[in-house]
C-alpha atoms as a PDB file:
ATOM      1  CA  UNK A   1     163.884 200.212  43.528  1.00  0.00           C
ATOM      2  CA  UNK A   2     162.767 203.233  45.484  1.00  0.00           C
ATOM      3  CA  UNK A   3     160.142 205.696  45.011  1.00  0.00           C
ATOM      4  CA  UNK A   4     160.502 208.833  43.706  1.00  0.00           C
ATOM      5  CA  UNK A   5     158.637 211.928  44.758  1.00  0.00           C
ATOM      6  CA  UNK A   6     157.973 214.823  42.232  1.00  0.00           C
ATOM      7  CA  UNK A   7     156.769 217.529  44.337  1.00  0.00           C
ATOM      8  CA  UNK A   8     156.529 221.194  42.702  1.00  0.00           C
ATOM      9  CA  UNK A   9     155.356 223.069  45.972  1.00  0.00           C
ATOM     10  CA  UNK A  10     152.508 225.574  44.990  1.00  0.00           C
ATOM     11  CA  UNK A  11     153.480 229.181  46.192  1.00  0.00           C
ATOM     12  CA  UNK A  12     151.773 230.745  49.234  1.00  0.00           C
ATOM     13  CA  UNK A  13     150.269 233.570  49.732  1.00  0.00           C
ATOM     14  CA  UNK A  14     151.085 233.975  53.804  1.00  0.00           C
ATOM     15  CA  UNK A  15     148.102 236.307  55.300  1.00  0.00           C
ATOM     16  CA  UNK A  16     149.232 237.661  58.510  1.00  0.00           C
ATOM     17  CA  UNK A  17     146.783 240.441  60.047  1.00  0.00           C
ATOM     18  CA  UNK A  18     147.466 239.788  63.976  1.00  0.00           C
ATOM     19  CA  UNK A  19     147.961 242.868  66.030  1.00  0.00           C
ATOM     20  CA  UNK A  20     151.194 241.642  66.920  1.00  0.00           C
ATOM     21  CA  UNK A  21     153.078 240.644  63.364  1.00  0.00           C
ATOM     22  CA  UNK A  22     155.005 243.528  62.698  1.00  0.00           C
ATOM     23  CA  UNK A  23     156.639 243.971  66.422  1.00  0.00           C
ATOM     24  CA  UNK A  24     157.566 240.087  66.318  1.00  0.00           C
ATOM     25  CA  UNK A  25     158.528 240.025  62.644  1.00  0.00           C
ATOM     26  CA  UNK A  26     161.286 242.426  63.952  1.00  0.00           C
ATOM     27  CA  UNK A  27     162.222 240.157  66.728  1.00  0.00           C
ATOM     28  CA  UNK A  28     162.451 237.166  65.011  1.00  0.00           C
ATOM     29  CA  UNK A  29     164.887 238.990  62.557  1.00  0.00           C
ATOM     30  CA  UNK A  30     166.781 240.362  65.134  1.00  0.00           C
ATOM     31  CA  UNK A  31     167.214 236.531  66.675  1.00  0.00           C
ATOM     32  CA  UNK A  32     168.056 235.155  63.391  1.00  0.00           C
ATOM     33  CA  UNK A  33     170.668 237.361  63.057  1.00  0.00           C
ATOM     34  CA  UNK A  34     172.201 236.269  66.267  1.00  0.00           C
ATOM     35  CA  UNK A  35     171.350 232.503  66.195  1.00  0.00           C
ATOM     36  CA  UNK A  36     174.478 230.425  66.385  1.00  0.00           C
ATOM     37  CA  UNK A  37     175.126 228.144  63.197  1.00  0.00           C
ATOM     38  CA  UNK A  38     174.688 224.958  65.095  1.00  0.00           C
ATOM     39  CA  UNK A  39     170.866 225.950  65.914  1.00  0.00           C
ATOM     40  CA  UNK A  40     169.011 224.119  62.766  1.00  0.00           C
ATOM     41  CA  UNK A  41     165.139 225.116  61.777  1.00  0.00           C
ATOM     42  CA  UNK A  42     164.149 221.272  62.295  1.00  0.00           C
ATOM     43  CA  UNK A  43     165.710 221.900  65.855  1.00  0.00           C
ATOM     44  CA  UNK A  44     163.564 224.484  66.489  1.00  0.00           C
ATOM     45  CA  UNK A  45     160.366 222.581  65.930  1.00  0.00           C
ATOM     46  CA  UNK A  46     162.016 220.090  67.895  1.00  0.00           C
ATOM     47  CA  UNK A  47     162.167 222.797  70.969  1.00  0.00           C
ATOM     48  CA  UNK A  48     158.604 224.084  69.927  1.00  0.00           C
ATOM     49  CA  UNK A  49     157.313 220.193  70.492  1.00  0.00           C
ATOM     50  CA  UNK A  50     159.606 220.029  73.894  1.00  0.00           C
ATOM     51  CA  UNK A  51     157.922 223.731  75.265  1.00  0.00           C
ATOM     52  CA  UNK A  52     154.126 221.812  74.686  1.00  0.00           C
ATOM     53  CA  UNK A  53     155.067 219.039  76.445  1.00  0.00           C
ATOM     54  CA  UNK A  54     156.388 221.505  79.386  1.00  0.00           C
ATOM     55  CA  UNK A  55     152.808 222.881  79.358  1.00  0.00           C
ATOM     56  CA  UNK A  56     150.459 220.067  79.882  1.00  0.00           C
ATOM     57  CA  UNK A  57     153.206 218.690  82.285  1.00  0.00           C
ATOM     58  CA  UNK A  58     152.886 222.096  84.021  1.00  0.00           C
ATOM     59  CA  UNK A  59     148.709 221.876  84.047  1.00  0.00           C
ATOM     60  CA  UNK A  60     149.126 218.294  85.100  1.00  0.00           C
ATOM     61  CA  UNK A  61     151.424 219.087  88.309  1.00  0.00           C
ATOM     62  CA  UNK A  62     149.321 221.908  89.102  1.00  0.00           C
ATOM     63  CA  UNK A  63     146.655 218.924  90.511  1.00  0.00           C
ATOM     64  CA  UNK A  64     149.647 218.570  93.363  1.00  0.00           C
ATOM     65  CA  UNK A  65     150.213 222.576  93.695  1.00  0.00           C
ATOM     66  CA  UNK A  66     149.128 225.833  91.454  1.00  0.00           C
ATOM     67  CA  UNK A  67     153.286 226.735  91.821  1.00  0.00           C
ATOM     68  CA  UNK A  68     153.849 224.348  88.916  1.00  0.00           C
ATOM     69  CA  UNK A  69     151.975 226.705  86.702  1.00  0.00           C
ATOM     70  CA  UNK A  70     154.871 228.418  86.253  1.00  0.00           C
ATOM     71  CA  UNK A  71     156.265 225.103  84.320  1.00  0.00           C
ATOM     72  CA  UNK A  72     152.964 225.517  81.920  1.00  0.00           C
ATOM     73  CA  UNK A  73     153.938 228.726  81.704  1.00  0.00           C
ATOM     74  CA  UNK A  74     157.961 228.326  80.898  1.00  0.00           C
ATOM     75  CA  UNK A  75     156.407 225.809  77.979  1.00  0.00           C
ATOM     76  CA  UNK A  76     154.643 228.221  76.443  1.00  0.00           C
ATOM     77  CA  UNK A  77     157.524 230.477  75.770  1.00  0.00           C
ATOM     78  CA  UNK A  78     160.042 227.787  75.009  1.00  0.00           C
ATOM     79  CA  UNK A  79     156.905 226.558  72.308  1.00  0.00           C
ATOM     80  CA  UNK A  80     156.899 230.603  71.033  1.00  0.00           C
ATOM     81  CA  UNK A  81     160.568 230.378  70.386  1.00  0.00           C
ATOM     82  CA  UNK A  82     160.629 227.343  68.787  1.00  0.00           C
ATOM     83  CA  UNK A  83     157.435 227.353  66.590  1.00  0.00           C
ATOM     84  CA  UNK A  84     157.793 231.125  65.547  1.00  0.00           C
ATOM     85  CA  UNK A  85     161.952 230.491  65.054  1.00  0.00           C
ATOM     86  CA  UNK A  86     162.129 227.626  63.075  1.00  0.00           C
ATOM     87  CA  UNK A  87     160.521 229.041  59.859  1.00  0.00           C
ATOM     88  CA  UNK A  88     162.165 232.278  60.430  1.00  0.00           C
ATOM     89  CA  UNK A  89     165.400 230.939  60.602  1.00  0.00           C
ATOM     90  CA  UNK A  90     165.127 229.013  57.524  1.00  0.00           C
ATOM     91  CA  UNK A  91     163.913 231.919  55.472  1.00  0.00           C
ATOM     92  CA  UNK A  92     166.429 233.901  56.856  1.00  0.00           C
ATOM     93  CA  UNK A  93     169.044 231.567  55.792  1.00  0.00           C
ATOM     94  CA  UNK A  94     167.349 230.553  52.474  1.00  0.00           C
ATOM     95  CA  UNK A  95     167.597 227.385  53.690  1.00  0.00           C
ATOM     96  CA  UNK A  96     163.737 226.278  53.119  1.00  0.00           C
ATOM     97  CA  UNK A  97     162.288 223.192  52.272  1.00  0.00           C
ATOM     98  CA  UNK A  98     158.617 224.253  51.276  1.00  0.00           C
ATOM     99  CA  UNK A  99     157.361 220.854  51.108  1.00  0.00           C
ATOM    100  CA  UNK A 100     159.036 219.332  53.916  1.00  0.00           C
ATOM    101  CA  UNK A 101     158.518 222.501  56.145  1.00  0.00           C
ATOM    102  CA  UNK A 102     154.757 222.539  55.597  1.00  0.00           C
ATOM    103  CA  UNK A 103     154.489 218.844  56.741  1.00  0.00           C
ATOM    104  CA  UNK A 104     156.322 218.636  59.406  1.00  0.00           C
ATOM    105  CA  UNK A 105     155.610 222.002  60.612  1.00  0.00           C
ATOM    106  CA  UNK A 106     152.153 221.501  60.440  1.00  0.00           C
ATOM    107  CA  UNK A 107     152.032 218.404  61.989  1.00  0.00           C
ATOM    108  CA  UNK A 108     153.986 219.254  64.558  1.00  0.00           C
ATOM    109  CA  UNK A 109     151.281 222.113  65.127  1.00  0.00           C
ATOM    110  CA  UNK A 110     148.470 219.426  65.396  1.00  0.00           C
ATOM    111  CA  UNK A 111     150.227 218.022  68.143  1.00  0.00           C
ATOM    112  CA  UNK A 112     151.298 220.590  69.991  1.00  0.00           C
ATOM    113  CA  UNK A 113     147.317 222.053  70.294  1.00  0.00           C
ATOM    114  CA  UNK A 114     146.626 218.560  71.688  1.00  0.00           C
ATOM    115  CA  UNK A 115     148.994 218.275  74.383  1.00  0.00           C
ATOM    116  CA  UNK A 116     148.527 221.867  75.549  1.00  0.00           C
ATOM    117  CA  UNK A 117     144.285 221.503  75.739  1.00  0.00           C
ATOM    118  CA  UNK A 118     145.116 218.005  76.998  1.00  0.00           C
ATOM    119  CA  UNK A 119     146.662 219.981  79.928  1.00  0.00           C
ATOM    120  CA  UNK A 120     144.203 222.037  80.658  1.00  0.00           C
ATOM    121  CA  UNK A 121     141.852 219.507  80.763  1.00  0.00           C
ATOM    122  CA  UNK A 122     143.731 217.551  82.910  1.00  0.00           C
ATOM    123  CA  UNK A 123     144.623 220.690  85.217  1.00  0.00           C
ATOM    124  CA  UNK A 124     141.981 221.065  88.088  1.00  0.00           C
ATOM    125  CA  UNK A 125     140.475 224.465  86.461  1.00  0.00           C
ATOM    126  CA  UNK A 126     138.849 223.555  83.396  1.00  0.00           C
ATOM    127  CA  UNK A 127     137.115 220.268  82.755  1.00  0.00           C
ATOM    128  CA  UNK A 128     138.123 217.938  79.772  1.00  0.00           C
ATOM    129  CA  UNK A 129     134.736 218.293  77.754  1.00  0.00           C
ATOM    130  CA  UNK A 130     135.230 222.432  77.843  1.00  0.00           C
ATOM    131  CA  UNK A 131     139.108 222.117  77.096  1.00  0.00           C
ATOM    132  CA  UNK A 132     137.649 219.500  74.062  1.00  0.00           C
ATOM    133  CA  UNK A 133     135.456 222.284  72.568  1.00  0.00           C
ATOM    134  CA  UNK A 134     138.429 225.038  72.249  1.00  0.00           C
ATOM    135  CA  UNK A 135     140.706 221.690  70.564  1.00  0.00           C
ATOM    136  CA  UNK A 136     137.562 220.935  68.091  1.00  0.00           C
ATOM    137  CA  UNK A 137     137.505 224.687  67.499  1.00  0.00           C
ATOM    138  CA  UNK A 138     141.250 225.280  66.822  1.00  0.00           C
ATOM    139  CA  UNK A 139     141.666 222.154  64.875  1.00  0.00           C
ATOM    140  CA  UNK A 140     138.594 223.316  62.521  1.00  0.00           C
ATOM    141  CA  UNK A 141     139.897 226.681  61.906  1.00  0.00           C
ATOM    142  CA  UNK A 142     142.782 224.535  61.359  1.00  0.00           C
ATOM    143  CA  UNK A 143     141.910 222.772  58.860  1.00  0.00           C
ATOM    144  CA  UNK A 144     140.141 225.573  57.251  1.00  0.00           C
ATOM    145  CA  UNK A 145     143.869 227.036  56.712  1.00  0.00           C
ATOM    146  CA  UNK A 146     144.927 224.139  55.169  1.00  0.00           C
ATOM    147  CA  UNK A 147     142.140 224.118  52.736  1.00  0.00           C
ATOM    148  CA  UNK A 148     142.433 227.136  51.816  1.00  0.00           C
ATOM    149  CA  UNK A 149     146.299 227.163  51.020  1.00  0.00           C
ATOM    150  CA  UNK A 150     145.426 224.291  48.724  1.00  0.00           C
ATOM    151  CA  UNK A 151     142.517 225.846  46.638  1.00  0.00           C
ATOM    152  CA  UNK A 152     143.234 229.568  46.818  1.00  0.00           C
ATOM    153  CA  UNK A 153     146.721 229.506  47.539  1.00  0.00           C
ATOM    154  CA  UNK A 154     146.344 231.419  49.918  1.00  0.00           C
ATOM    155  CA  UNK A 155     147.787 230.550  53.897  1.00  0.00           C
ATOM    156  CA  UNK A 156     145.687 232.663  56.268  1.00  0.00           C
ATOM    157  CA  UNK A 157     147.303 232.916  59.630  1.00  0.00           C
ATOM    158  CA  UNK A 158     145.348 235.156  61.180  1.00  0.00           C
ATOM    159  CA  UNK A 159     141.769 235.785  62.281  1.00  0.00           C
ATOM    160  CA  UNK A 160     140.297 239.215  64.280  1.00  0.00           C
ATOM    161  CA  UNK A 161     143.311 240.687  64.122  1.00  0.00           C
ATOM    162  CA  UNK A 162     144.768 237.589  66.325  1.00  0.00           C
ATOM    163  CA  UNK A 163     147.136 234.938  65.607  1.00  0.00           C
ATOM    164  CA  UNK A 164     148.890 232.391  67.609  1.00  0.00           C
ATOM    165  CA  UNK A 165     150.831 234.275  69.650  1.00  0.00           C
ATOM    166  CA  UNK A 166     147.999 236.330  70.634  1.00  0.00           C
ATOM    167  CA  UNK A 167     146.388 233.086  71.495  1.00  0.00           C
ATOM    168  CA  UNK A 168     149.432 232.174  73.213  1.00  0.00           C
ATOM    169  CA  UNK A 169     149.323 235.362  75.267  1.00  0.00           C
ATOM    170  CA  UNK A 170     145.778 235.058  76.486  1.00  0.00           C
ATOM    171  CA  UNK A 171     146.442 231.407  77.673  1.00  0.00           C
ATOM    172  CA  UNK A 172     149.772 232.702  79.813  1.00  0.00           C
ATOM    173  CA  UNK A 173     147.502 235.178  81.367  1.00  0.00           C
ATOM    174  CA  UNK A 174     144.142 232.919  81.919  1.00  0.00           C
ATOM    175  CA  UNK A 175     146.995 230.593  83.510  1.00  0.00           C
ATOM    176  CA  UNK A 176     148.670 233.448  85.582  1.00  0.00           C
ATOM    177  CA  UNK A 177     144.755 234.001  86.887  1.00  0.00           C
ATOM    178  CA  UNK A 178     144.527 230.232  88.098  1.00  0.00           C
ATOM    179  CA  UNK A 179     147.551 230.474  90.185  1.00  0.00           C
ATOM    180  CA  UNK A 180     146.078 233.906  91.472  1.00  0.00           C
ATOM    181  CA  UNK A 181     142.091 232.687  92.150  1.00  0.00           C
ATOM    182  CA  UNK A 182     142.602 229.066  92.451  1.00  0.00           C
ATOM    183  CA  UNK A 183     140.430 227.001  91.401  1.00  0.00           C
ATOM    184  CA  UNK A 184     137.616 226.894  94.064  1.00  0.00           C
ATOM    185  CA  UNK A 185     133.879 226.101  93.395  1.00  0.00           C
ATOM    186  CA  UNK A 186     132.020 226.261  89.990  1.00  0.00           C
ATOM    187  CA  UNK A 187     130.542 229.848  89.204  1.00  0.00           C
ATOM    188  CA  UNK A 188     127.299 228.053  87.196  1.00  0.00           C
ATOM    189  CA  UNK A 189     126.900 224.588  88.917  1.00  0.00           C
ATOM    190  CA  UNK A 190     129.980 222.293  88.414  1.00  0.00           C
ATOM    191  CA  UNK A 191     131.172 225.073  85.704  1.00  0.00           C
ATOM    192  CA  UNK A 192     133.726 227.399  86.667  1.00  0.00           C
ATOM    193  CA  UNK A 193     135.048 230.626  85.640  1.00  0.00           C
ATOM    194  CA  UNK A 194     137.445 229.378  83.420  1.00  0.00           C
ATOM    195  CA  UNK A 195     135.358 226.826  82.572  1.00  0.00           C
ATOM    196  CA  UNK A 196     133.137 229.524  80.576  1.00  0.00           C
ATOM    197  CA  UNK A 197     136.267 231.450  79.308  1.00  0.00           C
ATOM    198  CA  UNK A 198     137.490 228.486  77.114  1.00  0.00           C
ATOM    199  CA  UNK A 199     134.559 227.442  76.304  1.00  0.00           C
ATOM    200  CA  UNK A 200     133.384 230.524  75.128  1.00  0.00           C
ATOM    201  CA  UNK A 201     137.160 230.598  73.153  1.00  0.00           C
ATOM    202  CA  UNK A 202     136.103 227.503  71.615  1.00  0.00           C
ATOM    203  CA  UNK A 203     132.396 228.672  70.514  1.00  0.00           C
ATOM    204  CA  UNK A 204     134.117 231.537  68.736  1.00  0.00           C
ATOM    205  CA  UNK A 205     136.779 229.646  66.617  1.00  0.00           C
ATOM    206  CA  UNK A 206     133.728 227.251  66.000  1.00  0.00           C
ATOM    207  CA  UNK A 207     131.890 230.141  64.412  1.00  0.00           C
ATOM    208  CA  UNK A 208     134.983 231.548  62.737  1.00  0.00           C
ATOM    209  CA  UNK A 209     135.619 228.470  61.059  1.00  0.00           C
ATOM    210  CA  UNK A 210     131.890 227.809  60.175  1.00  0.00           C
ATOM    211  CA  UNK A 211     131.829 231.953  58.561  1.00  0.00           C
ATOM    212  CA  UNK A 212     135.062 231.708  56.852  1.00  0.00           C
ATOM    213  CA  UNK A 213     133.623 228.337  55.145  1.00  0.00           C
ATOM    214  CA  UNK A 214     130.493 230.378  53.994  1.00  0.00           C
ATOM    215  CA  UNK A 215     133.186 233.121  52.822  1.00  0.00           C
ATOM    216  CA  UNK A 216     135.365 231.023  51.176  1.00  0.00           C
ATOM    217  CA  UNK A 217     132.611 228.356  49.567  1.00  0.00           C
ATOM    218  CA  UNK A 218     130.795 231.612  47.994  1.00  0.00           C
ATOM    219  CA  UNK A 219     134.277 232.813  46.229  1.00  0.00           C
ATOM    220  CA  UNK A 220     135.229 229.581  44.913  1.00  0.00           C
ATOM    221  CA  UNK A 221     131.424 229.208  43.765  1.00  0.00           C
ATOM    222  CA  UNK A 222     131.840 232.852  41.892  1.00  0.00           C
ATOM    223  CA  UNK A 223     135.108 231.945  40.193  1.00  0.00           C
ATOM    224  CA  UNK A 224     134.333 228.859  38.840  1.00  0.00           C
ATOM    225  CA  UNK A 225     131.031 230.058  37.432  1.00  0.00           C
ATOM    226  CA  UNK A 226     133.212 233.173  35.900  1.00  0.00           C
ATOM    227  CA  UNK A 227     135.899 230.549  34.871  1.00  0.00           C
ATOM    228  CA  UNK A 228     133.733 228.496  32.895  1.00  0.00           C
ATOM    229  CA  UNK A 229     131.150 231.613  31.289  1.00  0.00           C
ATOM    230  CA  UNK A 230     134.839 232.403  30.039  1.00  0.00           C
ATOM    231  CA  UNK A 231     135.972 229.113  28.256  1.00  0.00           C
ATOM    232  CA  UNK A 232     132.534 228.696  26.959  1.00  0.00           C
ATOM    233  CA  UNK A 233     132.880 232.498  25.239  1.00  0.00           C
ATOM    234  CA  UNK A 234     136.368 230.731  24.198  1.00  0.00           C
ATOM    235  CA  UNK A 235     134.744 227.652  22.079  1.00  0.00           C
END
């Protein structure tokens, strides 16, 4: 006998401030438009996976010469396309399976953000521990999202005007900068340049996430305080 799953997905609220949304909004529509019917959303996340693994193959290579930066590089835009296409295409289609989507999406998400700070860590320009406090940071803010979407309803995918393909864009051009510097000697003892630019990434999604806890803790706190003055007025 095999299980059965009753799901009823709870609608989301998608919150999407980044400076960029509307310009790629309008690209992503005008790629769905032209995608070819054989392209399928769950190959897209497929490609999105494919582009990470590019990148930390790219950082990894770059310990035999900064040229395969360029590789880390071609990742992240292969990662774009797929991660930012695949929900697109299926809302464009109304083709979406909420449930499904979410999960694998997400997931997928998790493990892309490990294999691309795995890379950096590995590169020879930032060190593992640094590259570990910008994962811990991302994954927190993270999880923070997914929180939220379940107790607000609410799926926030944006913070200081910057989402992931903001993010995306600074990493391209912090990597464009290690193929231009190299990686040389550490600015502050064995800590280099870019060892304080990620880290100092990292410290900031750390406090983002710890603020947007203290944000979100105090409006649940109001509303169930308001929720229950009201059913006790009720009795």
């Amino acid at each position: 006998m095999t299980d059965r799953l009753h799901i009823t997905p709870r609608s989301l609220t998608r919150i999407q401030e980044n400076f960029l949304a509307s310009a790629e909004r309008k690209l992503l529509t005008w790629l769905c438009r032209r995608m070819p019917a054989w392209v399928t959303p769950d190959l897209l996340t497929l490609l999105g996976v494919i582009g990470a693994f590019m990148t930390l193959a790219g950082y990894v290579a770059s310990n035999l010469d900064p040229a395969w930066l360029l590789l880390a590089i071609t990742g992240y835009v292969v990662q774009w396309f797929g991660d930012s296409m695949d929900g697109s295409l299926a809302r464009y289609r109304h083709v979406e399976r909420p449930s499904y989507g979410y999960f694998i999406d997400h997931s997928c998400d998790g493990m892309v953000t490990l294999l691309i700070l795995a890379g950096i860590g590995l590169s020879p320009f930032v060190t593992m521990e640094v590259a570990l406090i910008a994962l811990a940071g991302y994954l927190l803010l993270s999880i923070h999202a997914y929180l939220t979407a379940r107790v607000l309803g609410e799926f926030k995918l944006s913070y200081l005007a910057a989402g992931p393909t903001e993010l995306r864009l600074v990493l391209i051009t912090l990597t464009i900068m290690m193929m231009v510097l190299g990686h040389g000697q550490g600015l502050f003892g064995r800590w280099s340049g870019f060892d304080i630019f990620v880290g100092g990434v990292g410290i900031i999604l750390i406090t983002l996430f710890i603020g947007q806890t203290l944000v979100t803790g105090r409006r649940l706190a109001r509303y169930e305080v308001e929720t229950a003055a009201s059913m006790k007025k009720m009795d």
